[in-house]
C-alpha atoms as a PDB file:
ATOM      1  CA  UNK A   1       3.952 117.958  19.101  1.00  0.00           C
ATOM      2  CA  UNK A   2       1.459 116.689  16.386  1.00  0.00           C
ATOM      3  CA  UNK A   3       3.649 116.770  14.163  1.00  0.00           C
ATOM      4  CA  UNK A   4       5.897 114.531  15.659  1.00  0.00           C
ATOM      5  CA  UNK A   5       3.272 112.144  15.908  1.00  0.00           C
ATOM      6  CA  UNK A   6       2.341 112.225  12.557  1.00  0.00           C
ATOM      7  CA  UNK A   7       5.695 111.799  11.680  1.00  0.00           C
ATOM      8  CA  UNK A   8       6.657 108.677  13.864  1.00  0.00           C
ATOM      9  CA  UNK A   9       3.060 106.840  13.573  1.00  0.00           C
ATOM     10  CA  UNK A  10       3.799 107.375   9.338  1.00  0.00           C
ATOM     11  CA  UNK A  11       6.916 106.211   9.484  1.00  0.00           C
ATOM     12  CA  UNK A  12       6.553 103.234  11.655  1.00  0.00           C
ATOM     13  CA  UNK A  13       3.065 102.534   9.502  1.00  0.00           C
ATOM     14  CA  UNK A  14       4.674 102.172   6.422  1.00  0.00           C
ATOM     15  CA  UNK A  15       7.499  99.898   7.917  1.00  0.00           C
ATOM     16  CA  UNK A  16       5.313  97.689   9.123  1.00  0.00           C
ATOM     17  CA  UNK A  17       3.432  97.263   6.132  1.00  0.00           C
ATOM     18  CA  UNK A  18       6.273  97.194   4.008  1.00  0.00           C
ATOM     19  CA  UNK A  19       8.261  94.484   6.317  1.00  0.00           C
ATOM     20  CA  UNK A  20       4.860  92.731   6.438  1.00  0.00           C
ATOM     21  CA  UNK A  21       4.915  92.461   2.611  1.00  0.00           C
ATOM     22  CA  UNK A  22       8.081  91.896   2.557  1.00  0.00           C
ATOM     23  CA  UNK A  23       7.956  89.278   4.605  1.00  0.00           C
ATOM     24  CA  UNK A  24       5.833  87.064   2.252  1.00  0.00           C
ATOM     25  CA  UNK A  25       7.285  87.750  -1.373  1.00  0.00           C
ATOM     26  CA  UNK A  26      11.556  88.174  -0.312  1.00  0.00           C
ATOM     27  CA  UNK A  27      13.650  85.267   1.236  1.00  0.00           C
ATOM     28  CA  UNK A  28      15.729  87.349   3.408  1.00  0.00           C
ATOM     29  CA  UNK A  29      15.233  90.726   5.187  1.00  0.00           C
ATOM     30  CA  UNK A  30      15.216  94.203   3.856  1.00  0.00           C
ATOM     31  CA  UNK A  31      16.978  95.866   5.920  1.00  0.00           C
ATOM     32  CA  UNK A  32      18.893  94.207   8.867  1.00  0.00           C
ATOM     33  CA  UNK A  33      18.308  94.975  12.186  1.00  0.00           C
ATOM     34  CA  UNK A  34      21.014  96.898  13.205  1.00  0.00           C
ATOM     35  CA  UNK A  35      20.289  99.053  10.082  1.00  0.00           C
ATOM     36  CA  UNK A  36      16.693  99.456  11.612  1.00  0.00           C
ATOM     37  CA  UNK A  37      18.323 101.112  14.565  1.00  0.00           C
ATOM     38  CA  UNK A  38      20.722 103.257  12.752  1.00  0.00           C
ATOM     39  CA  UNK A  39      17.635 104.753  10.829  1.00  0.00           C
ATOM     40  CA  UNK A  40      15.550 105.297  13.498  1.00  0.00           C
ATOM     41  CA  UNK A  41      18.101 107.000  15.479  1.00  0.00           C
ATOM     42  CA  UNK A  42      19.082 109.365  12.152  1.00  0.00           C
ATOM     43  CA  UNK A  43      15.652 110.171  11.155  1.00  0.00           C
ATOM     44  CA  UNK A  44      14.530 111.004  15.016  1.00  0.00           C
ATOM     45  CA  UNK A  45      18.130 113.663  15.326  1.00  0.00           C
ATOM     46  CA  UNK A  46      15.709 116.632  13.357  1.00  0.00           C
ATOM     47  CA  UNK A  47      12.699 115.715  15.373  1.00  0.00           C
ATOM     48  CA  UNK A  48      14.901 117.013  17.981  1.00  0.00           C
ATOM     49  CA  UNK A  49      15.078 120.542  16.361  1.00  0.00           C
ATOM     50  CA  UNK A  50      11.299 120.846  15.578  1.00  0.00           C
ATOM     51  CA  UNK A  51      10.414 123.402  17.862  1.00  0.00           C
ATOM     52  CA  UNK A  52      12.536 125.790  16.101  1.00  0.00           C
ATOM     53  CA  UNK A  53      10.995 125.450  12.982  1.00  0.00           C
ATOM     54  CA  UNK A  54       8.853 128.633  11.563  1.00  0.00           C
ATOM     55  CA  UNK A  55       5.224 128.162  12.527  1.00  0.00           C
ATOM     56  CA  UNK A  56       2.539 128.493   9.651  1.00  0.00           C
ATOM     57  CA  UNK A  57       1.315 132.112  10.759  1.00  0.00           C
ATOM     58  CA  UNK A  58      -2.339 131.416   9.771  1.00  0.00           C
ATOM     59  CA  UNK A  59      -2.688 128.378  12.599  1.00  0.00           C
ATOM     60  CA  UNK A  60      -1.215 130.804  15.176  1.00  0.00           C
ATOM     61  CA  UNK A  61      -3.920 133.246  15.017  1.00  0.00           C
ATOM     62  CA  UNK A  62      -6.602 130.567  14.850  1.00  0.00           C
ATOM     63  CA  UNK A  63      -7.271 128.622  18.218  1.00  0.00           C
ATOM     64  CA  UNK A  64      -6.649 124.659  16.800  1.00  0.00           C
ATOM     65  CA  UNK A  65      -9.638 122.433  16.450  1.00  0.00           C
ATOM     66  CA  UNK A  66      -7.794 118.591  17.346  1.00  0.00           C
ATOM     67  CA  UNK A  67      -9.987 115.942  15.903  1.00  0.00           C
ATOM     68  CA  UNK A  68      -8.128 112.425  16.394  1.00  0.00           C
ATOM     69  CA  UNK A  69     -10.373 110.408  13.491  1.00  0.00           C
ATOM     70  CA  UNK A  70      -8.829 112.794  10.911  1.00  0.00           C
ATOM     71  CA  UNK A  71      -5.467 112.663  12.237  1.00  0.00           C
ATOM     72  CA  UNK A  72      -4.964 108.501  11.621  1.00  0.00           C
ATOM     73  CA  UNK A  73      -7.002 108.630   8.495  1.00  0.00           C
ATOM     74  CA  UNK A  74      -3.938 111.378   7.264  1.00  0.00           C
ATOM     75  CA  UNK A  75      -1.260 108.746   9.478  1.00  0.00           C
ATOM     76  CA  UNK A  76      -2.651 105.941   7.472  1.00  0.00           C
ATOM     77  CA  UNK A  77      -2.667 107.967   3.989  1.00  0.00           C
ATOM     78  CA  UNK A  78       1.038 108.910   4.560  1.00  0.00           C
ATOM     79  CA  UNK A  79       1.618 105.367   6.072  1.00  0.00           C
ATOM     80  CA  UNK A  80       0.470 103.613   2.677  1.00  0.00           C
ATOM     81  CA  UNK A  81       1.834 105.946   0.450  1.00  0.00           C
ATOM     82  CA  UNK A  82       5.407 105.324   2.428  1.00  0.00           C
ATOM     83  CA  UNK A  83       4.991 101.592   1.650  1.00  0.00           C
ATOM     84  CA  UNK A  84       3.978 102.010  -1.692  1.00  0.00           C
ATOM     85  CA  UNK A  85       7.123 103.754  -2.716  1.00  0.00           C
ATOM     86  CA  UNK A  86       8.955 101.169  -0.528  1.00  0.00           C
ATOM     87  CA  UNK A  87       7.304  98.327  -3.019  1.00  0.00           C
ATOM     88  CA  UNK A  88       8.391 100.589  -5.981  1.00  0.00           C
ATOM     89  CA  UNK A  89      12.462  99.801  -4.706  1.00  0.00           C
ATOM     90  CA  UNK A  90      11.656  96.726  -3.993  1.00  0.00           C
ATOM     91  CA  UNK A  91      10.416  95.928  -7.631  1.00  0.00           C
ATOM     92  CA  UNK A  92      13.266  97.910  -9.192  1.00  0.00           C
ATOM     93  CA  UNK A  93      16.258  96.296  -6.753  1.00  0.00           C
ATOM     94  CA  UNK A  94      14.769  93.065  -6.467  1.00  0.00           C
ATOM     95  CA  UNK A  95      17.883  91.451  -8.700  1.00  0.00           C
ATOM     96  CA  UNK A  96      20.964  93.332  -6.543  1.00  0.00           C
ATOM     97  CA  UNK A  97      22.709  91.620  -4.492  1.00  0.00           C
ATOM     98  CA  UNK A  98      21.854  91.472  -0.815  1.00  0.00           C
ATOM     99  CA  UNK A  99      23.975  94.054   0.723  1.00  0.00           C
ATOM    100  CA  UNK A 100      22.959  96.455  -1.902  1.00  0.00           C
ATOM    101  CA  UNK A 101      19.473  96.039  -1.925  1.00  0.00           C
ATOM    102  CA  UNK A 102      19.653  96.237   1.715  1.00  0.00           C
ATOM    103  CA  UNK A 103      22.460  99.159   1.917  1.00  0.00           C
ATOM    104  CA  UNK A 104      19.345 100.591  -0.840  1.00  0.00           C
ATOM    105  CA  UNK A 105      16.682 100.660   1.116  1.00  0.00           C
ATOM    106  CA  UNK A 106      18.176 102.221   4.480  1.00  0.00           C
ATOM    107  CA  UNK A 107      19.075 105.151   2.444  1.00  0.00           C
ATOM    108  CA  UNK A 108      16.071 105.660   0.366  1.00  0.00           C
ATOM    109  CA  UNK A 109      14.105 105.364   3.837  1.00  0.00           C
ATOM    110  CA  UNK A 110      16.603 108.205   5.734  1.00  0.00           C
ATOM    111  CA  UNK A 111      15.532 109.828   2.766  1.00  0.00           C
ATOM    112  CA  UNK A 112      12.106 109.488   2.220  1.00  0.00           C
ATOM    113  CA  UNK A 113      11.472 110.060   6.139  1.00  0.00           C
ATOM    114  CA  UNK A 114      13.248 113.537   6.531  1.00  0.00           C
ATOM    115  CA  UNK A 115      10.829 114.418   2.634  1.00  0.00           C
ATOM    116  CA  UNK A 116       7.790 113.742   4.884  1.00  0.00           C
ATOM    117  CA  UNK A 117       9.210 116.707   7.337  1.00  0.00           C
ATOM    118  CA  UNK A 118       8.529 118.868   4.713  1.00  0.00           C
ATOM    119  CA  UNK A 119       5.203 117.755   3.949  1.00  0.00           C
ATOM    120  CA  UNK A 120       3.656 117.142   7.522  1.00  0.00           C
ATOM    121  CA  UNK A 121       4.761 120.966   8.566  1.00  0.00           C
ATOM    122  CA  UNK A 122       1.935 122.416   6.956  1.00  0.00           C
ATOM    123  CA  UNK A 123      -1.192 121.270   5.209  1.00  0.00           C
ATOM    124  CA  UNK A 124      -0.624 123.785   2.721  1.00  0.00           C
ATOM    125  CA  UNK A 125       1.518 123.019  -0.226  1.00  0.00           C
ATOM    126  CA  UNK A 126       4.874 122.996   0.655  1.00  0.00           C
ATOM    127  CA  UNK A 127       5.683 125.775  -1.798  1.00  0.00           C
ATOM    128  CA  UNK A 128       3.112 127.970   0.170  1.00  0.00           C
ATOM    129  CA  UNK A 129       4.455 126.740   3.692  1.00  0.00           C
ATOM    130  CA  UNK A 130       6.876 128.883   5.896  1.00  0.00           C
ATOM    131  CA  UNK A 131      10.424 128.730   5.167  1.00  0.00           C
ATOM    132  CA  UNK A 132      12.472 126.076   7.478  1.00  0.00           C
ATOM    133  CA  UNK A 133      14.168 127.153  10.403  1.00  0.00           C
ATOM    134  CA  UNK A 134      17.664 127.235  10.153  1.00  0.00           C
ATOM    135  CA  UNK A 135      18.343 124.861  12.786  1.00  0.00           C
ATOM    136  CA  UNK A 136      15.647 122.528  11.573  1.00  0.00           C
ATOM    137  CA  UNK A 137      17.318 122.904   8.228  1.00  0.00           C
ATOM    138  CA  UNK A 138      21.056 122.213   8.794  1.00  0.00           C
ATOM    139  CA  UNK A 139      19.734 118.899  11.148  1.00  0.00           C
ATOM    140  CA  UNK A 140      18.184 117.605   7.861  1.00  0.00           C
ATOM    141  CA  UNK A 141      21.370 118.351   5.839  1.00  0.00           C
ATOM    142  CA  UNK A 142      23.720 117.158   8.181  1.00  0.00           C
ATOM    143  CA  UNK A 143      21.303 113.820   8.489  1.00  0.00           C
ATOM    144  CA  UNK A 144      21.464 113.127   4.742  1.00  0.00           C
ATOM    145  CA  UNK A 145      25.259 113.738   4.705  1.00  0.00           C
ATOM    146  CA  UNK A 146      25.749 111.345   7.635  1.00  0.00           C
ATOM    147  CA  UNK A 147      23.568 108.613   6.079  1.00  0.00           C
ATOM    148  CA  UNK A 148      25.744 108.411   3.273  1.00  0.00           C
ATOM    149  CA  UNK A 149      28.844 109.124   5.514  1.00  0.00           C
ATOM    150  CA  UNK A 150      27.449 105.629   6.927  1.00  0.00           C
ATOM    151  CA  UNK A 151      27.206 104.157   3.574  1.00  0.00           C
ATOM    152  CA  UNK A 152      30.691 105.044   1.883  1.00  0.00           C
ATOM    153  CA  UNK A 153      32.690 105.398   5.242  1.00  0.00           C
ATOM    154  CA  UNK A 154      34.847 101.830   5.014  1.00  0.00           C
ATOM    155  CA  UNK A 155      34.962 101.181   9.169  1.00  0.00           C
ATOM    156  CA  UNK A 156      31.334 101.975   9.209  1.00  0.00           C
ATOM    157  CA  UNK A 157      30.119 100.618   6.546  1.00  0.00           C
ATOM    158  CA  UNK A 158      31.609  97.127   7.473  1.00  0.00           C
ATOM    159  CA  UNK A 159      29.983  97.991  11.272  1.00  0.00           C
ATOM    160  CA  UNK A 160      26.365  98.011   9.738  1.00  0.00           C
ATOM    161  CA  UNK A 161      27.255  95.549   6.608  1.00  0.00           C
ATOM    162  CA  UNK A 162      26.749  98.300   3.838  1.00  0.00           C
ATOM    163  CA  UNK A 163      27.217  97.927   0.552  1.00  0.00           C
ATOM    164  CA  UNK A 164      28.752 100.514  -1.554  1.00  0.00           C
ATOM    165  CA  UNK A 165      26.486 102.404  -4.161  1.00  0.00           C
ATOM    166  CA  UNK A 166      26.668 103.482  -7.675  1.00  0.00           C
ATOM    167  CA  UNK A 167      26.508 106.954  -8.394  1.00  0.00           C
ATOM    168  CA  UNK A 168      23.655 105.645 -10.818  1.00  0.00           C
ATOM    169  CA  UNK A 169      21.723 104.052  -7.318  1.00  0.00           C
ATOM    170  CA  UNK A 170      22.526 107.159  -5.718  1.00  0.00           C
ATOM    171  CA  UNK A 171      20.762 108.943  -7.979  1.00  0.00           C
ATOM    172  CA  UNK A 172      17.833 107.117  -8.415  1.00  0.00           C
ATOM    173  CA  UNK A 173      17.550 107.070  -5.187  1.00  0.00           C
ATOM    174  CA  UNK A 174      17.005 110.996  -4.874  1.00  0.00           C
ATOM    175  CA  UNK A 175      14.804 110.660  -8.051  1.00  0.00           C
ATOM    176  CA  UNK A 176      12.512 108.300  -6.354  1.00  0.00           C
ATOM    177  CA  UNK A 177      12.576 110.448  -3.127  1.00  0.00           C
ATOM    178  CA  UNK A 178      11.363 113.584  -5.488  1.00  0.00           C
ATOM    179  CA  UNK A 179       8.903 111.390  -6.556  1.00  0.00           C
ATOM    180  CA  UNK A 180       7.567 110.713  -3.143  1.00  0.00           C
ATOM    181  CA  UNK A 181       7.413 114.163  -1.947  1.00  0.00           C
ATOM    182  CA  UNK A 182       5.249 114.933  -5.202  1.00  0.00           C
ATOM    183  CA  UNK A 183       2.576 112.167  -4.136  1.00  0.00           C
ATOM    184  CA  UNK A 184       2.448 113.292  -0.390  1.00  0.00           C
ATOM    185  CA  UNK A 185       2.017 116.733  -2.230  1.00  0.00           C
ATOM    186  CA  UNK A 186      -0.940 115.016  -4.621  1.00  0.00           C
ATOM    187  CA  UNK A 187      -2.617 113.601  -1.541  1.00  0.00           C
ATOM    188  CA  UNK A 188      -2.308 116.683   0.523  1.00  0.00           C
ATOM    189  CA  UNK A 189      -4.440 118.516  -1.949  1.00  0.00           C
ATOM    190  CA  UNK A 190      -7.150 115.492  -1.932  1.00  0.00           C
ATOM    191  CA  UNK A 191      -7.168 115.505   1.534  1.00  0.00           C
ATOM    192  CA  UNK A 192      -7.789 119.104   1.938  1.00  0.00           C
ATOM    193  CA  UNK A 193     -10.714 118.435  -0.386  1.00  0.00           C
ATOM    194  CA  UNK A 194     -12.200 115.891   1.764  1.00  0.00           C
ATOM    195  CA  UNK A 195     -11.443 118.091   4.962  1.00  0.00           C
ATOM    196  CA  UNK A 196      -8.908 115.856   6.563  1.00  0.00           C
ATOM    197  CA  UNK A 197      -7.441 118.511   8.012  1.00  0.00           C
ATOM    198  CA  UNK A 198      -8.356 120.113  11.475  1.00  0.00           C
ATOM    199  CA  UNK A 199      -9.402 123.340  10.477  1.00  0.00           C
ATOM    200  CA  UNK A 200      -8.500 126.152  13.183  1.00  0.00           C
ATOM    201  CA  UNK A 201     -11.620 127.668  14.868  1.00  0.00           C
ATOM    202  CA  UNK A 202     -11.839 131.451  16.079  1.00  0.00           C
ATOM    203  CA  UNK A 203      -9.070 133.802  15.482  1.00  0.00           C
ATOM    204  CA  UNK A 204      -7.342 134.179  18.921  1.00  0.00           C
ATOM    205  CA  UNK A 205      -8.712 137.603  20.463  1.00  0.00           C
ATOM    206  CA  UNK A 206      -5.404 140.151  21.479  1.00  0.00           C
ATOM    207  CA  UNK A 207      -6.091 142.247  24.344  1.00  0.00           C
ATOM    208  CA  UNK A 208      -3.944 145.821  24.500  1.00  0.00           C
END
């Protein structure tokens, strides 16, 4: 459960402040609306598959400690780091065409949403985090395939006004997406150091 709700106040935090600035230095929209919707509803299809995943084994034995002040400061954090990589595209696409700047942006945020999954499971690093569950796993994969399924599909990609994408933009896309998982990482680390994270209280007692 908090998970999910520091995935969805993240996400929608660092739309907002990216439409907001977008709002003031781009003539036309980022991302049209029905491209909006079409995100939301592929980024929310793992959410779904959550409970499955592999629960960090150290916070099970621990009885949690929720304090909300610490849990919108790390929202926030995540919020503005999301927008700051959304300025970074912006700045490098700002001379494409419409369609492909927009087409850009939906699929760098599909991406850069399910990259937070892996960073919000845990406030370890994610190399020290448990494995994903398999079902949580194949619901990211089959995500990112369908968002570019979206993309390159003809009847579909007319449907949502897509533009197709160089393999080059493809791949800077996923670069910049690696990039963004390594500064959620980097800010992780600082936030453990300034104890943004609830820390569990007494082991949970078992009774034989």
């Amino acid at each position: 459960m908090l998970i999910y709700i520091i995935y969805t106040l993240s996400g929608n935090a660092g739309t907002f402040f990216s439409l907001l600035f977008a709002s003031f230095f781009y003539p036309v929209l980022p991302m049209l609306p029905i491209q909006i919707l079409l995100n939301n509803l592929l980024t929310d299809l793992p959410l779904m598959l959550i409970i499955t995943d592999n629960p960090d084994e150290y916070s099970m034995k621990h009885v949690p400690h929720f304090e909300p002040k610490k849990l919108m400061k790390r929202v926030l954090i995540f919020g503005l780091i999301s927008s700051l990589f959304d300025f970074i595209y912006f700045q490098i696409y700002k001379d494409a065409s419409v369609a492909e700047f927009q087409t850009g942006w939906f699929v760098f945020s599909v991406l850069a949403e399910l990259a937070l999954i892996f960073s919000i499971r845990s406030s370890r690093s994610i190399f020290k985090s448990p494995a994903l569950s398999v079902p949580l796993f194949l619901g990211i994969a089959i995500t990112s395939i369908l968002t570019f399924v979206f993309v390159f599909t003809g009847v579909l990609s007319h449907i949502f006004k897509f533009s197709a994408l160089s393999a080059q933009a493809v791949l800077s896309l996923f670069g910049l997406t690696f990039l963004y998982i390594i500064s959620n990482e980097i800010a992780k680390f600082f936030m453990r150091r300034r104890n943004l994270y609830n820390k569990p209280t007494v082991p949970i007692q078992v009774f034989k």
